[in-house]
Protein backbone atom coordinates (compact mmCIF):
# COMPACT_ATOMS: atom_id res chain seq x y z
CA UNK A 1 175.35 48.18 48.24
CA UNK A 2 176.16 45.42 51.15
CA UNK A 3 175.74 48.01 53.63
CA UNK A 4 172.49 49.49 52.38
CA UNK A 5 170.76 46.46 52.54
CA UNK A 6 172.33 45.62 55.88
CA UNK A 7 171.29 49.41 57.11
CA UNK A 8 167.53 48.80 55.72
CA UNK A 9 167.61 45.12 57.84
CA UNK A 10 169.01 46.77 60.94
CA UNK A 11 165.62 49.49 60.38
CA UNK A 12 163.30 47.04 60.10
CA UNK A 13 164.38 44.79 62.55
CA UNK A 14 164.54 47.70 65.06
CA UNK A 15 160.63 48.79 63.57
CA UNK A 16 159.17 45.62 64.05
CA UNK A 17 160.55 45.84 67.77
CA UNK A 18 159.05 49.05 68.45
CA UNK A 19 156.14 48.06 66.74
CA UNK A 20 155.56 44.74 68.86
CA UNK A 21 154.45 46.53 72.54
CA UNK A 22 152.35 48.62 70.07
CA UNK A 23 150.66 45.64 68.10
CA UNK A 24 149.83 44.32 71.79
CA UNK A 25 148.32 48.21 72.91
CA UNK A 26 146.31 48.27 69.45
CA UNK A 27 144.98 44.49 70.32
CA UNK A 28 144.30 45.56 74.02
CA UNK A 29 142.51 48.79 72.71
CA UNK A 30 140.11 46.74 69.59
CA UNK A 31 139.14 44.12 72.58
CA UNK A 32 137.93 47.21 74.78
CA UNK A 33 135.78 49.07 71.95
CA UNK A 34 134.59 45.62 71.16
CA UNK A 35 133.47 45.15 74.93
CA UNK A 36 132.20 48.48 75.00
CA UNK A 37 129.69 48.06 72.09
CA UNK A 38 128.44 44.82 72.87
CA UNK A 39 128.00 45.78 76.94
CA UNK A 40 125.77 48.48 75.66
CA UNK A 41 123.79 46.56 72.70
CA UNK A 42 121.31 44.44 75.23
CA UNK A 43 120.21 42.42 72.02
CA UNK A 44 124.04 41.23 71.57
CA UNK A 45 124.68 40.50 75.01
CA UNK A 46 121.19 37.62 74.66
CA UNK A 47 123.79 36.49 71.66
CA UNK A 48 126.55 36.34 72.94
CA UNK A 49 128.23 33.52 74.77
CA UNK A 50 129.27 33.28 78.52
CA UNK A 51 133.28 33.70 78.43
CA UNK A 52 132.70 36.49 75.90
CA UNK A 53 130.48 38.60 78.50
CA UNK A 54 132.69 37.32 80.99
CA UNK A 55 136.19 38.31 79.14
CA UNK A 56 134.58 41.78 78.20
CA UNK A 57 132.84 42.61 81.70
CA UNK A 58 135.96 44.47 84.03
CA UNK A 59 134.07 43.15 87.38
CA UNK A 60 135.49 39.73 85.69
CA UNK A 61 138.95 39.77 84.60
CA UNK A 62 140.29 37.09 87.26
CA UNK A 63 137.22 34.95 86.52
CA UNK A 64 137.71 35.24 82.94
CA UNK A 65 141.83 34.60 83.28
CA UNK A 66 140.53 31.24 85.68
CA UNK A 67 138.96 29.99 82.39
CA UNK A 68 141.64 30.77 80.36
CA UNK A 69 144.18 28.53 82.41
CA UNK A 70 141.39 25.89 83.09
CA UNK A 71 141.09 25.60 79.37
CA UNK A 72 137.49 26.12 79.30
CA UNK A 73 136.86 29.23 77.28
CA UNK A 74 135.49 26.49 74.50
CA UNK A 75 133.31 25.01 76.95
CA UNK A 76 131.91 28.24 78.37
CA UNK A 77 131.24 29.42 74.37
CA UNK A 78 129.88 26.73 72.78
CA UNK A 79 126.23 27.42 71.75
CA UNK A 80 123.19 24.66 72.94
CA UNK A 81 124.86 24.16 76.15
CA UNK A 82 123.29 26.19 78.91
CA UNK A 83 124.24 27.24 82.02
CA UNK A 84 123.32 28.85 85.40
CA UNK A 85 126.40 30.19 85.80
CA UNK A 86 127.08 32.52 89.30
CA UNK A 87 130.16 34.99 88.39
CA UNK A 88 132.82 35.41 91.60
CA UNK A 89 133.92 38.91 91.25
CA UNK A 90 137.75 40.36 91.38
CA UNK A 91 137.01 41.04 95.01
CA UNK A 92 135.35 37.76 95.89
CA UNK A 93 138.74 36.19 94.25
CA UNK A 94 141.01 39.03 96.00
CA UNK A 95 139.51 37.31 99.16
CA UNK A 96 141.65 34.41 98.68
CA UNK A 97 145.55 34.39 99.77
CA UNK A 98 147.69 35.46 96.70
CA UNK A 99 149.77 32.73 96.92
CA UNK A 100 146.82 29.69 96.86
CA UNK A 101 145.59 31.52 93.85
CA UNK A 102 148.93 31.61 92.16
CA UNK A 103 148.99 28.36 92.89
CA UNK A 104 145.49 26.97 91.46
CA UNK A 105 146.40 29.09 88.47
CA UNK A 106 149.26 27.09 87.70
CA UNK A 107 149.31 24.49 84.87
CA UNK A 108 149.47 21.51 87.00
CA UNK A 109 146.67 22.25 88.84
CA UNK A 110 144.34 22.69 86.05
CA UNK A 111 141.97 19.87 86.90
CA UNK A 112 141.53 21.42 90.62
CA UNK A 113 140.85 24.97 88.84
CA UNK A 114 138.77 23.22 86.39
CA UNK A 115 136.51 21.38 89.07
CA UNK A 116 136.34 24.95 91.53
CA UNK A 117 134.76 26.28 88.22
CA UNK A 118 132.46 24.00 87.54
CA UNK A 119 131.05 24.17 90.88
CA UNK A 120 130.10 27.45 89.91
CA UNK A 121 127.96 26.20 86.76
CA UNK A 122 124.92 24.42 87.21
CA UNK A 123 124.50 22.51 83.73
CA UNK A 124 120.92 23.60 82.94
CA UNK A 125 118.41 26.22 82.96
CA UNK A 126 117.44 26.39 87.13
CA UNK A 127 113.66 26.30 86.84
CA UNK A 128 112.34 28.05 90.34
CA UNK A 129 109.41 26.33 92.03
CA UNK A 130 107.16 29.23 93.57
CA UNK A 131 106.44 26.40 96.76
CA UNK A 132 110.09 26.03 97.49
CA UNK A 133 112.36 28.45 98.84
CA UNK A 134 114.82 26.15 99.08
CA UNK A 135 116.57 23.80 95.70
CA UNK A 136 119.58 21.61 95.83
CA UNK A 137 120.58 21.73 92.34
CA UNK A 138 123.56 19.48 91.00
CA UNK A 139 126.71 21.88 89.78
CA UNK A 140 128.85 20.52 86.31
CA UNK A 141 131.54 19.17 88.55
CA UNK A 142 128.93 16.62 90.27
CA UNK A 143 128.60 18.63 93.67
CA UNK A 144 125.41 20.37 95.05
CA UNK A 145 124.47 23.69 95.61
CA UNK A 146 121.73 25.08 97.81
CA UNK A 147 119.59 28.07 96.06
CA UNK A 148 117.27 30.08 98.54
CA UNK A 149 114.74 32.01 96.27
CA UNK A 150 112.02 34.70 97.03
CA UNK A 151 110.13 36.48 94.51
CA UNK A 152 110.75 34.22 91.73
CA UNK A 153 114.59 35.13 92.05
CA UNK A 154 117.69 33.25 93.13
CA UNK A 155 118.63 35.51 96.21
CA UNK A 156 121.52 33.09 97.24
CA UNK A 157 124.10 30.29 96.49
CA UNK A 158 125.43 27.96 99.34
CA UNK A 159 124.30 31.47 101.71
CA UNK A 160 126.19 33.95 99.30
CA UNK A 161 124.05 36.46 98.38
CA UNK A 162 123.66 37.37 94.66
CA UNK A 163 124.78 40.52 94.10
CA UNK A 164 123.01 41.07 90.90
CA UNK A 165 121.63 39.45 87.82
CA UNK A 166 120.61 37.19 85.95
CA UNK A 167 122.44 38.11 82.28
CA UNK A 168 120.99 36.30 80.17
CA UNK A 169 122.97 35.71 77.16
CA UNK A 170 122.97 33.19 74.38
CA UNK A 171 123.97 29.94 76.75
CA UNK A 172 123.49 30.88 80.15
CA UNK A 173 121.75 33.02 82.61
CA UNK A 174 125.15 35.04 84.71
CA UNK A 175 124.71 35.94 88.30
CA UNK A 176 127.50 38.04 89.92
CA UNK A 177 128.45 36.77 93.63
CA UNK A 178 130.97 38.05 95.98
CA UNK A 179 132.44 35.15 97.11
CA UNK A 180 134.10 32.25 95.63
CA UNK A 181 132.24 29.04 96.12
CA UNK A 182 134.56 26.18 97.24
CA UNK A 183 133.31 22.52 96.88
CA UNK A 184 133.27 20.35 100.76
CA UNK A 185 133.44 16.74 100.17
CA UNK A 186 130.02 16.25 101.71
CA UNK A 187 127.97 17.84 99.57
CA UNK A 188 127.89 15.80 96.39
């Protein structure tokens, strides 16, 4: 009797470790169908938050890790707070050395991966002037960015050109770029 039970123990503890990398697949696979429906549902995507369009959108994985180990998923989901928010791509992010993004991605250096984000988040709805092709517009870590706009569209940020957008989604408007913006001491 001893042995049975310690045979049916040994089986489930050797299920349940089979069944672990599988839990993590079947997670993996609900997140993608989930991404899926809402990417193709334009009337979600206006109700949806920013990290969810970011976390589901495969142009953004790096971006969407970033806010992950900045801590700011809450920030970048919370609904009434608004955002002009321009989206570095993988490749934009590829284009700096592995080893300084290892780096920023680390724990410690939250508060400098928290402030490189923010200077890509502009707290507020950018409202374009059709006189001004130019705006300096303060970002949400206290920096400024320069906007050039034509047609009644952004068509760059700090001279990166906007690759596409806006998004608009239920707290900010999303513009992909290809480059990561970096904050310079002089332009606060």
């Amino acid at each position: 009797m001893a042995y049975k039970k310690i045979w049916l123990a040994f089986v489930l503890i050797i299920g349940l470790a089979a069944a672990v990398p599988g839990c993590s697949q079947w997670q993996q696979h609900r997140h993608e169908c989930a991404c899926k429906k809402l990417l193709r549902h334009p009337s979600r995507l206006a109700h949806s938050p920013l990290y969810k369009i970011i976390n589901c959108e495969p142009q953004w994985t790096t971006l969407a890790k970033a806010i992950r180990k900045a801590h700011l998923k809450e920030t970048f989901s919370q609904p009434g707070a608004y955002y002009t928010f321009f989206a570095p791509t993988n490749a934009a992010f590829s284009q700096i050395a592995p080893a300084k993004l290892a780096m920023l991605m680390k724990s410690e250096n939250r508060q400098s991966l928290r402030n490189l984000l923010f200077y890509h988040a502009i707290p507020h709805v950018v409202v374009l002037d059709p006189h001004r092709a130019t705006l300096r517009e303060q970002t949400a870590n206290g920096h400024k960015v320069v906007l050039t706009t034509a047609d009644g569209k952004i068509m760059t940020v700090n001279g990166v050109a906007i690759i596409s957008g806006p998004i608009m989604v239920d707290n900010a408007a999303i513009y992909t770029i290809g480059k990561v913006l970096t904050p310079t001491p002089g332009n606060r």
